[in-house]
PDB file of N, CA and C in Angstrom:
ATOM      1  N   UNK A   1     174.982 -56.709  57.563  1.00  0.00           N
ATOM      2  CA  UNK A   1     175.345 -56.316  58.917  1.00  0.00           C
ATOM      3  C   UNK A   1     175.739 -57.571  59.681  1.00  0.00           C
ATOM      4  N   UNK A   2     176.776 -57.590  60.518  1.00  0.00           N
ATOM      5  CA  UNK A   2     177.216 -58.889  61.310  1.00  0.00           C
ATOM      6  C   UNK A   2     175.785 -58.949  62.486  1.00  0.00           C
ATOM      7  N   UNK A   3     176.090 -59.824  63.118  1.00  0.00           N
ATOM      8  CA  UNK A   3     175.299 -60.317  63.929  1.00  0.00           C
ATOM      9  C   UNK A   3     175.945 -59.433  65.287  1.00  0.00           C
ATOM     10  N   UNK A   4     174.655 -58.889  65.861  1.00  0.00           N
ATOM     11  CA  UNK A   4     174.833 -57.952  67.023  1.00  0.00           C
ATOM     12  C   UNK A   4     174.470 -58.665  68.132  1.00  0.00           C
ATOM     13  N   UNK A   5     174.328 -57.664  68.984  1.00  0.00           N
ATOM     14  CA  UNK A   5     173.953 -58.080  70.372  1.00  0.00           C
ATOM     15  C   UNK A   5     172.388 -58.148  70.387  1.00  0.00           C
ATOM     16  N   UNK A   6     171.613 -59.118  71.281  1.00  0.00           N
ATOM     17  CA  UNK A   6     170.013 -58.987  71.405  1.00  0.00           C
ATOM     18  C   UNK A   6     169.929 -58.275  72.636  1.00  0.00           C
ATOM     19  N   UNK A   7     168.924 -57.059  72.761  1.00  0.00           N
ATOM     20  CA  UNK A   7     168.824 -56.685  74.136  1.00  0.00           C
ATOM     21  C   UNK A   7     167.208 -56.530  74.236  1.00  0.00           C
ATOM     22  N   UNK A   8     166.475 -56.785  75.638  1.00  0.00           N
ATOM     23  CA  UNK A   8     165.103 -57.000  76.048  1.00  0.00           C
ATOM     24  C   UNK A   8     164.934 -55.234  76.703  1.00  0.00           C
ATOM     25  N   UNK A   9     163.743 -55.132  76.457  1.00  0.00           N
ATOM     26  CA  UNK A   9     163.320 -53.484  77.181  1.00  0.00           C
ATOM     27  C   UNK A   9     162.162 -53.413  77.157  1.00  0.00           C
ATOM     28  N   UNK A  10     161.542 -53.124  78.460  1.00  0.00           N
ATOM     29  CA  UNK A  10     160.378 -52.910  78.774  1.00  0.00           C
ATOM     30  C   UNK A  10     160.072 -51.697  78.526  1.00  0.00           C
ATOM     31  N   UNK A  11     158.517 -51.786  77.820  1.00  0.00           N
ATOM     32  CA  UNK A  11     158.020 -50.566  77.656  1.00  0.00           C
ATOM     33  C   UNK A  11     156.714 -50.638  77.974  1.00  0.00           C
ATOM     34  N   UNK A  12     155.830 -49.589  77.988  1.00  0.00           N
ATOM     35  CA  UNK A  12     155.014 -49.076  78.496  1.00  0.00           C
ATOM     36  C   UNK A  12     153.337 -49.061  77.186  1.00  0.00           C
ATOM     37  N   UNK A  13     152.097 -49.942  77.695  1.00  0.00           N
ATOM     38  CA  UNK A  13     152.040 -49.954  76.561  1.00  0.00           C
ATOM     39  C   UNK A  13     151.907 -48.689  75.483  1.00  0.00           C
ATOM     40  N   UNK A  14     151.055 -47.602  75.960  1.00  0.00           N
ATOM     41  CA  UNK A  14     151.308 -46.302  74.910  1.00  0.00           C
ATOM     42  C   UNK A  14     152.812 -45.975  74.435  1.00  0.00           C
ATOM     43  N   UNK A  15     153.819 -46.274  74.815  1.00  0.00           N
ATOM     44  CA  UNK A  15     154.838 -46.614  74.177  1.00  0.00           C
ATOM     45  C   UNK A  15     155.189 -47.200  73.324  1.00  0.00           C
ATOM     46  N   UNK A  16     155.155 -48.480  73.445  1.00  0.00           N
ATOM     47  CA  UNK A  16     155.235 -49.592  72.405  1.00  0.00           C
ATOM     48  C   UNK A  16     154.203 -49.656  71.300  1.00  0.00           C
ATOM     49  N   UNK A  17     152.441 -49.044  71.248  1.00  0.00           N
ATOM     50  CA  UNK A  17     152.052 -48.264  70.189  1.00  0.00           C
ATOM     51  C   UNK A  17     152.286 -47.114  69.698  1.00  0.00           C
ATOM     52  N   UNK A  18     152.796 -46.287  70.182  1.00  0.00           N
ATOM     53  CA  UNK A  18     153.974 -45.235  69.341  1.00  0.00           C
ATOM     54  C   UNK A  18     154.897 -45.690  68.885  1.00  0.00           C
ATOM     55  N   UNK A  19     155.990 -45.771  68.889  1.00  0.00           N
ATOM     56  CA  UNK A  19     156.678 -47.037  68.510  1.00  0.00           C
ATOM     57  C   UNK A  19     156.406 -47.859  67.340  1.00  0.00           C
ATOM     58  N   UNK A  20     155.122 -48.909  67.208  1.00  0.00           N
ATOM     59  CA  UNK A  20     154.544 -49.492  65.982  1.00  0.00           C
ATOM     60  C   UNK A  20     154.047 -48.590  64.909  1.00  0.00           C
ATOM     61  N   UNK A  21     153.434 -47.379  65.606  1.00  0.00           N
ATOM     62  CA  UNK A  21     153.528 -46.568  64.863  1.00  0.00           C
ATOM     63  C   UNK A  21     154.020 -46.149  63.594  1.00  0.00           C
ATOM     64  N   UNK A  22     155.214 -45.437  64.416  1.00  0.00           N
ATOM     65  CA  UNK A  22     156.452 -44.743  64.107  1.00  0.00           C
ATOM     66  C   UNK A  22     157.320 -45.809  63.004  1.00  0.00           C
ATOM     67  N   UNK A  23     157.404 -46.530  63.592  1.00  0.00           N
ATOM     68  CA  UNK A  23     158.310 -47.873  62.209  1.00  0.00           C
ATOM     69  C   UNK A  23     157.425 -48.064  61.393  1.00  0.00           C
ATOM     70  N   UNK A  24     155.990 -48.458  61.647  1.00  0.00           N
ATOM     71  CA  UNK A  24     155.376 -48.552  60.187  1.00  0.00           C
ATOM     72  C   UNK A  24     155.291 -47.419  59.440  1.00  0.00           C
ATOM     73  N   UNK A  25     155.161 -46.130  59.697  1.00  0.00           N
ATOM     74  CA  UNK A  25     155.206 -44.672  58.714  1.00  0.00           C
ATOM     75  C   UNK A  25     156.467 -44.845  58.194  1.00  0.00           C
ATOM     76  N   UNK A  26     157.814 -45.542  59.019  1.00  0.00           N
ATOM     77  CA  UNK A  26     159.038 -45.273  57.975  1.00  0.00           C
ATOM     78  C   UNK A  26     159.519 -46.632  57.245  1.00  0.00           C
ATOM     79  N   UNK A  27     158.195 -47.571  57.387  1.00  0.00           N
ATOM     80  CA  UNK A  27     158.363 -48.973  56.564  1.00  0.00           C
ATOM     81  C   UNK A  27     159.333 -49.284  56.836  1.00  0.00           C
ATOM     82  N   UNK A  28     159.795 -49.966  58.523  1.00  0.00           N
ATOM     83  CA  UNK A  28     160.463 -50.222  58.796  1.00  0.00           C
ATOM     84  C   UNK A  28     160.323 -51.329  60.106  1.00  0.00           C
ATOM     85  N   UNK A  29     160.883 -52.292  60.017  1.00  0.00           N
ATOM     86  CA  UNK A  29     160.404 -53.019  61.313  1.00  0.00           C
ATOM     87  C   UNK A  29     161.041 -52.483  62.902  1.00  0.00           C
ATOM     88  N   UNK A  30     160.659 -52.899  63.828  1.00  0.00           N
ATOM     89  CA  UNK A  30     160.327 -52.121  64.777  1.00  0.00           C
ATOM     90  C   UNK A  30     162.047 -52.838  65.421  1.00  0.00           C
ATOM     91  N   UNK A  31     162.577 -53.839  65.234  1.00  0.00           N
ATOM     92  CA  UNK A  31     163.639 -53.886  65.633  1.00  0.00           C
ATOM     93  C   UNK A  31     164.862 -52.836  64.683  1.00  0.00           C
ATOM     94  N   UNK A  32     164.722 -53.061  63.189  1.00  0.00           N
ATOM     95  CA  UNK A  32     165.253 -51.972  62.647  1.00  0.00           C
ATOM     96  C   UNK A  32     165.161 -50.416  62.923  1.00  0.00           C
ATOM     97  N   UNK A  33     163.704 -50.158  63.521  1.00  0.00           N
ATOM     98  CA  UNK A  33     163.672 -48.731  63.859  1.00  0.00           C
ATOM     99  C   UNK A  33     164.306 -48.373  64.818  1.00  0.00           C
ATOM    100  N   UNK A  34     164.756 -49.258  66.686  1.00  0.00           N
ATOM    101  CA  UNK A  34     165.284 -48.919  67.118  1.00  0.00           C
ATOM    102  C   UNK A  34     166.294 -49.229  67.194  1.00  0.00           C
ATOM    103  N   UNK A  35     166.966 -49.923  66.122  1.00  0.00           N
ATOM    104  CA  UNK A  35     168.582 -49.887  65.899  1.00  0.00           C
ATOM    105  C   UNK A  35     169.432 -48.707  65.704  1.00  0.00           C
ATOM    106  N   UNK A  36     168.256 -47.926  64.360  1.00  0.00           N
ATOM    107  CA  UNK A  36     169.038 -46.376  63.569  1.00  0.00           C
ATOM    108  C   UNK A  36     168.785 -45.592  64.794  1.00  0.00           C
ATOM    109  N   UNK A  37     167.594 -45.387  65.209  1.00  0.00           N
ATOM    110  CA  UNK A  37     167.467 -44.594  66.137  1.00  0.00           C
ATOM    111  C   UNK A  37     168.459 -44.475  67.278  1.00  0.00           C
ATOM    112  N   UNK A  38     169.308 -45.960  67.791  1.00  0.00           N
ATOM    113  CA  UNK A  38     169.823 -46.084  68.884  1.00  0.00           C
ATOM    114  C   UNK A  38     171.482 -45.539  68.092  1.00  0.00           C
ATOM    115  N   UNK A  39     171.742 -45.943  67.271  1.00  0.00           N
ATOM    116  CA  UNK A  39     173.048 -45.210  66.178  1.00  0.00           C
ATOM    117  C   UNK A  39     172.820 -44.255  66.201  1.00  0.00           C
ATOM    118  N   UNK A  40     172.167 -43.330  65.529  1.00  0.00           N
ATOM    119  CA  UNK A  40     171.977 -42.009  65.560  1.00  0.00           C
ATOM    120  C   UNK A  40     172.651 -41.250  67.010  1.00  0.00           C
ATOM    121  N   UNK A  41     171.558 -41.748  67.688  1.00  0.00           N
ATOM    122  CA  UNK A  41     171.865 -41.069  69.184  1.00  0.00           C
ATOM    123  C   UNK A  41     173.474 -41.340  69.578  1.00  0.00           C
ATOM    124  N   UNK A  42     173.872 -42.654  69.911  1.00  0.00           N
ATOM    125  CA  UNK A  42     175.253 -42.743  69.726  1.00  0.00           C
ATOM    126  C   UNK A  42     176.417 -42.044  68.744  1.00  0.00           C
ATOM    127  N   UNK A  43     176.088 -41.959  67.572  1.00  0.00           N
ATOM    128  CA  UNK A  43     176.838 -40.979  67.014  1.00  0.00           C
ATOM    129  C   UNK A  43     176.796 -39.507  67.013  1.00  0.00           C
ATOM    130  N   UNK A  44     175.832 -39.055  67.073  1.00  0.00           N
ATOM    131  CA  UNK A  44     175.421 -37.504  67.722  1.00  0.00           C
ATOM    132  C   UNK A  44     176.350 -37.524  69.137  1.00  0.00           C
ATOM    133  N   UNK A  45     176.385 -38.322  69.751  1.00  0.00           N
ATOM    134  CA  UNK A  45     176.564 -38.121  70.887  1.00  0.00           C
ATOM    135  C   UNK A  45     178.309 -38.000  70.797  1.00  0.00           C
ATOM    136  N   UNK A  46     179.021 -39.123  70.273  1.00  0.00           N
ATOM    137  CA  UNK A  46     180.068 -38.741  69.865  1.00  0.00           C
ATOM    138  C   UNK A  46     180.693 -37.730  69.394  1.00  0.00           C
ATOM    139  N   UNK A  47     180.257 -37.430  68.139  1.00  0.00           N
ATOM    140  CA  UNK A  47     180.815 -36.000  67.189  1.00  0.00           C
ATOM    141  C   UNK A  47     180.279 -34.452  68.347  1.00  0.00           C
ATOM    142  N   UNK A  48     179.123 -34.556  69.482  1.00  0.00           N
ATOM    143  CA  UNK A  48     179.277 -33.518  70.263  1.00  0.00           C
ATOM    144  C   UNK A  48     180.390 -33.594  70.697  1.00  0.00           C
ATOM    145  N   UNK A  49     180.845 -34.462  71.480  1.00  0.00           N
ATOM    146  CA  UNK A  49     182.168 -34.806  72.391  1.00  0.00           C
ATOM    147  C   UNK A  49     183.272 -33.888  71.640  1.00  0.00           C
ATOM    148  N   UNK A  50     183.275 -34.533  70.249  1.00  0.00           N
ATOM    149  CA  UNK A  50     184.720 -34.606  69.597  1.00  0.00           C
ATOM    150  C   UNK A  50     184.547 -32.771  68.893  1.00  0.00           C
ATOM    151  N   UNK A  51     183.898 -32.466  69.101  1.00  0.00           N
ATOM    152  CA  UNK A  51     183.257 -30.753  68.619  1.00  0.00           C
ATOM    153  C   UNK A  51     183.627 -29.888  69.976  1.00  0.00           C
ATOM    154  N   UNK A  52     183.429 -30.349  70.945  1.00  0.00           N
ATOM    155  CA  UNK A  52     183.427 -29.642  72.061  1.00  0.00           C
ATOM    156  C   UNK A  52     185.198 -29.622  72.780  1.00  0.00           C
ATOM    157  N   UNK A  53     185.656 -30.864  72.063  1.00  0.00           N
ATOM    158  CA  UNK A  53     187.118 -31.026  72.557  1.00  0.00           C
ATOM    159  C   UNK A  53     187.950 -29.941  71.590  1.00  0.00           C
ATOM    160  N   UNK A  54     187.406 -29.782  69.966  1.00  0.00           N
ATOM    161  CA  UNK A  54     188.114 -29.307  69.344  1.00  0.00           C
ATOM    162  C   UNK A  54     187.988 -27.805  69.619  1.00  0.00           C
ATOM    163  N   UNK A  55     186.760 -27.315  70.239  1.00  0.00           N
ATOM    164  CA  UNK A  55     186.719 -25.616  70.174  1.00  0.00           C
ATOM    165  C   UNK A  55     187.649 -25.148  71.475  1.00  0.00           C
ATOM    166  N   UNK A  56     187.549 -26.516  72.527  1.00  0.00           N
ATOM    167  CA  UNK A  56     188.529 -25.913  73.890  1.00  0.00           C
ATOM    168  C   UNK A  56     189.847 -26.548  73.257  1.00  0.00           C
ATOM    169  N   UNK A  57     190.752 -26.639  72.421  1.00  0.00           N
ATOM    170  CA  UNK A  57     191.718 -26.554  71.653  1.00  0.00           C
ATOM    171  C   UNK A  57     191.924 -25.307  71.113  1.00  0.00           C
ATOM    172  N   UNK A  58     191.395 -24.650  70.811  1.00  0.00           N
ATOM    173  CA  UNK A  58     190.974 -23.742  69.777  1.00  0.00           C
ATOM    174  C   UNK A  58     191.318 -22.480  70.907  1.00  0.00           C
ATOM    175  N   UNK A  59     190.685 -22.270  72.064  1.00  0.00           N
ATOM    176  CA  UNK A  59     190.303 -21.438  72.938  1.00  0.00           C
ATOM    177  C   UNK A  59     191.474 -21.458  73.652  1.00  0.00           C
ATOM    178  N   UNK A  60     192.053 -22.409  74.026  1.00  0.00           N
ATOM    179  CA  UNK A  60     193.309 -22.858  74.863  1.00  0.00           C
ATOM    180  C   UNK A  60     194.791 -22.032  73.820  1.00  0.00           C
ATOM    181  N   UNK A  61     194.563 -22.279  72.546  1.00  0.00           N
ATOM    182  CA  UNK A  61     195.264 -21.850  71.460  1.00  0.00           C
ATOM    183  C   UNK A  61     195.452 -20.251  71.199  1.00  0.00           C
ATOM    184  N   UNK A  62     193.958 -19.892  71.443  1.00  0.00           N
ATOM    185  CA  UNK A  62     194.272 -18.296  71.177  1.00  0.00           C
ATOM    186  C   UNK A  62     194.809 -17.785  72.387  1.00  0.00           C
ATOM    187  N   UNK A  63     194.700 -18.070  73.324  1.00  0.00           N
ATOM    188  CA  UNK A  63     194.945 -17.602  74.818  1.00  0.00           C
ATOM    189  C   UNK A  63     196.639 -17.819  75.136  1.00  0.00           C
ATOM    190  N   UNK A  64     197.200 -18.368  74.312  1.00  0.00           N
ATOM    191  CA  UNK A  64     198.590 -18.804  74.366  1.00  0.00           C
ATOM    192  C   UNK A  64     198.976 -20.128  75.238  1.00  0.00           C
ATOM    193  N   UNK A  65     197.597 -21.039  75.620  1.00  0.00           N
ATOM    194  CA  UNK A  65     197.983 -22.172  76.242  1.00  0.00           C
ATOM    195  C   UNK A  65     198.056 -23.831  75.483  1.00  0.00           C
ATOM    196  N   UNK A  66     197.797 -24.390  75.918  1.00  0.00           N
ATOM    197  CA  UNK A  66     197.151 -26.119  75.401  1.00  0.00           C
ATOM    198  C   UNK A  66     196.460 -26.834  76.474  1.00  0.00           C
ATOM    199  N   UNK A  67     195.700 -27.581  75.662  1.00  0.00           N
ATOM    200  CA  UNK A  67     195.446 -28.773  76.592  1.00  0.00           C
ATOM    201  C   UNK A  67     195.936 -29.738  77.326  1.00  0.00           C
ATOM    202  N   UNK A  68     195.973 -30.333  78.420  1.00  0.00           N
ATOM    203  CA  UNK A  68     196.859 -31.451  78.513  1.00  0.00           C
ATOM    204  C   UNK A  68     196.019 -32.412  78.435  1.00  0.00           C
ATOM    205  N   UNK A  69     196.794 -33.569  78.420  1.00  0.00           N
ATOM    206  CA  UNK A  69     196.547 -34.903  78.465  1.00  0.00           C
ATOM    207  C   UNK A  69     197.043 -35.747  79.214  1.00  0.00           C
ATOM    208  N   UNK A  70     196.033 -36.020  80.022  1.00  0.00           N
ATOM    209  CA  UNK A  70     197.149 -37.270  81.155  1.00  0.00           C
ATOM    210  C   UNK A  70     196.672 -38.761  81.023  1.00  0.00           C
ATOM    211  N   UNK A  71     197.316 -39.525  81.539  1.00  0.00           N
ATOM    212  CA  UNK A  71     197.206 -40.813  81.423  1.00  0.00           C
ATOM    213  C   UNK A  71     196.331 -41.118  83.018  1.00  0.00           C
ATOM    214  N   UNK A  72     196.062 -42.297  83.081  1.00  0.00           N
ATOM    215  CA  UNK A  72     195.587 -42.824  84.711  1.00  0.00           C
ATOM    216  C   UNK A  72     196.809 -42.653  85.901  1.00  0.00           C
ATOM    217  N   UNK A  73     197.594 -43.041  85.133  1.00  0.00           N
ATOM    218  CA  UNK A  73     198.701 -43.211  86.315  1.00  0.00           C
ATOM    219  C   UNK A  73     198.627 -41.405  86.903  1.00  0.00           C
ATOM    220  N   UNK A  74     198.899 -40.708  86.485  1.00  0.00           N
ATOM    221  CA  UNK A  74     199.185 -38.919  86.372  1.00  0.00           C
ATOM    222  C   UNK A  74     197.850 -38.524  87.665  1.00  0.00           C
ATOM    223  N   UNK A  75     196.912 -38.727  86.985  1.00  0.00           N
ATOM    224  CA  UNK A  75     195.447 -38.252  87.195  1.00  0.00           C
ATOM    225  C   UNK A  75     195.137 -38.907  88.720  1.00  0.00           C
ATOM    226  N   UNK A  76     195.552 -40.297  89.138  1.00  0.00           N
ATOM    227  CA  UNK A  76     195.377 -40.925  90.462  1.00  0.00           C
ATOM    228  C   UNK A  76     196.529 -40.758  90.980  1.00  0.00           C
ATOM    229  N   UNK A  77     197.810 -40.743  90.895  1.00  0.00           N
ATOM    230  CA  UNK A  77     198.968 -40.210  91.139  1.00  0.00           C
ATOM    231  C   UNK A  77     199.057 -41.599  91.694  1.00  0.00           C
ATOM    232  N   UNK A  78     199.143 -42.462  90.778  1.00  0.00           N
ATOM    233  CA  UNK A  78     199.578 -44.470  91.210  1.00  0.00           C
ATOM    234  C   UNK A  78     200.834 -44.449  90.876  1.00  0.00           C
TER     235      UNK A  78
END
C-alpha cells in the first residue's frame, strides 16, 4: 500500500476499548482496523450513489424521458 494520509481522532474512552477490542478478535491492528472499516464505508457509500443514479435512469426511461446533465456554468446560469 503507498503511503497515506495520518489523521488524529478523539475518542471516548469506552470507545477506544471497543475498538481494541474489536481489532484484536479480527487480529488486526487498530490502525489497520480503522482503515477497512473507513473503505468499506466509503465504498458502500459510493456504489449506493451509483445504484440510485442507475434506477432513476431506468425510471426516466420507461416513462419516455432522460436525465439531464448539466455542467456549473448551466446550473448557476454564469
Amino acid at each position: 500500500m503507498s503511503k497515506g494520509k495520518v489523521i488524529t481522532v478523539t475518542l471516548s474512552e469506552e470507545t477506544w476499548r471497543e475498538l481494541r477490542r474489536r481489532a484484536a478478535l479480527a487480529g488486526k491492528s487498530i490502525s489497520a482496523f480503522v482503515r477497512e472499516r473507513i473503505e468499506e464505508e466509503l465504498g458502500q457509500k459510493g456504489n449506493i450513489y451509483e445504484e440510485v443514479h442507475r434506477e432513476l435512469e431506468e425510471i426516466a426511461r420507461k416513462v419516455g424521458g432522460h436525465l439531464e446533465r448539466w455542467n456549473r456554468e448551466e446550473l448557476y446560469d454564469l
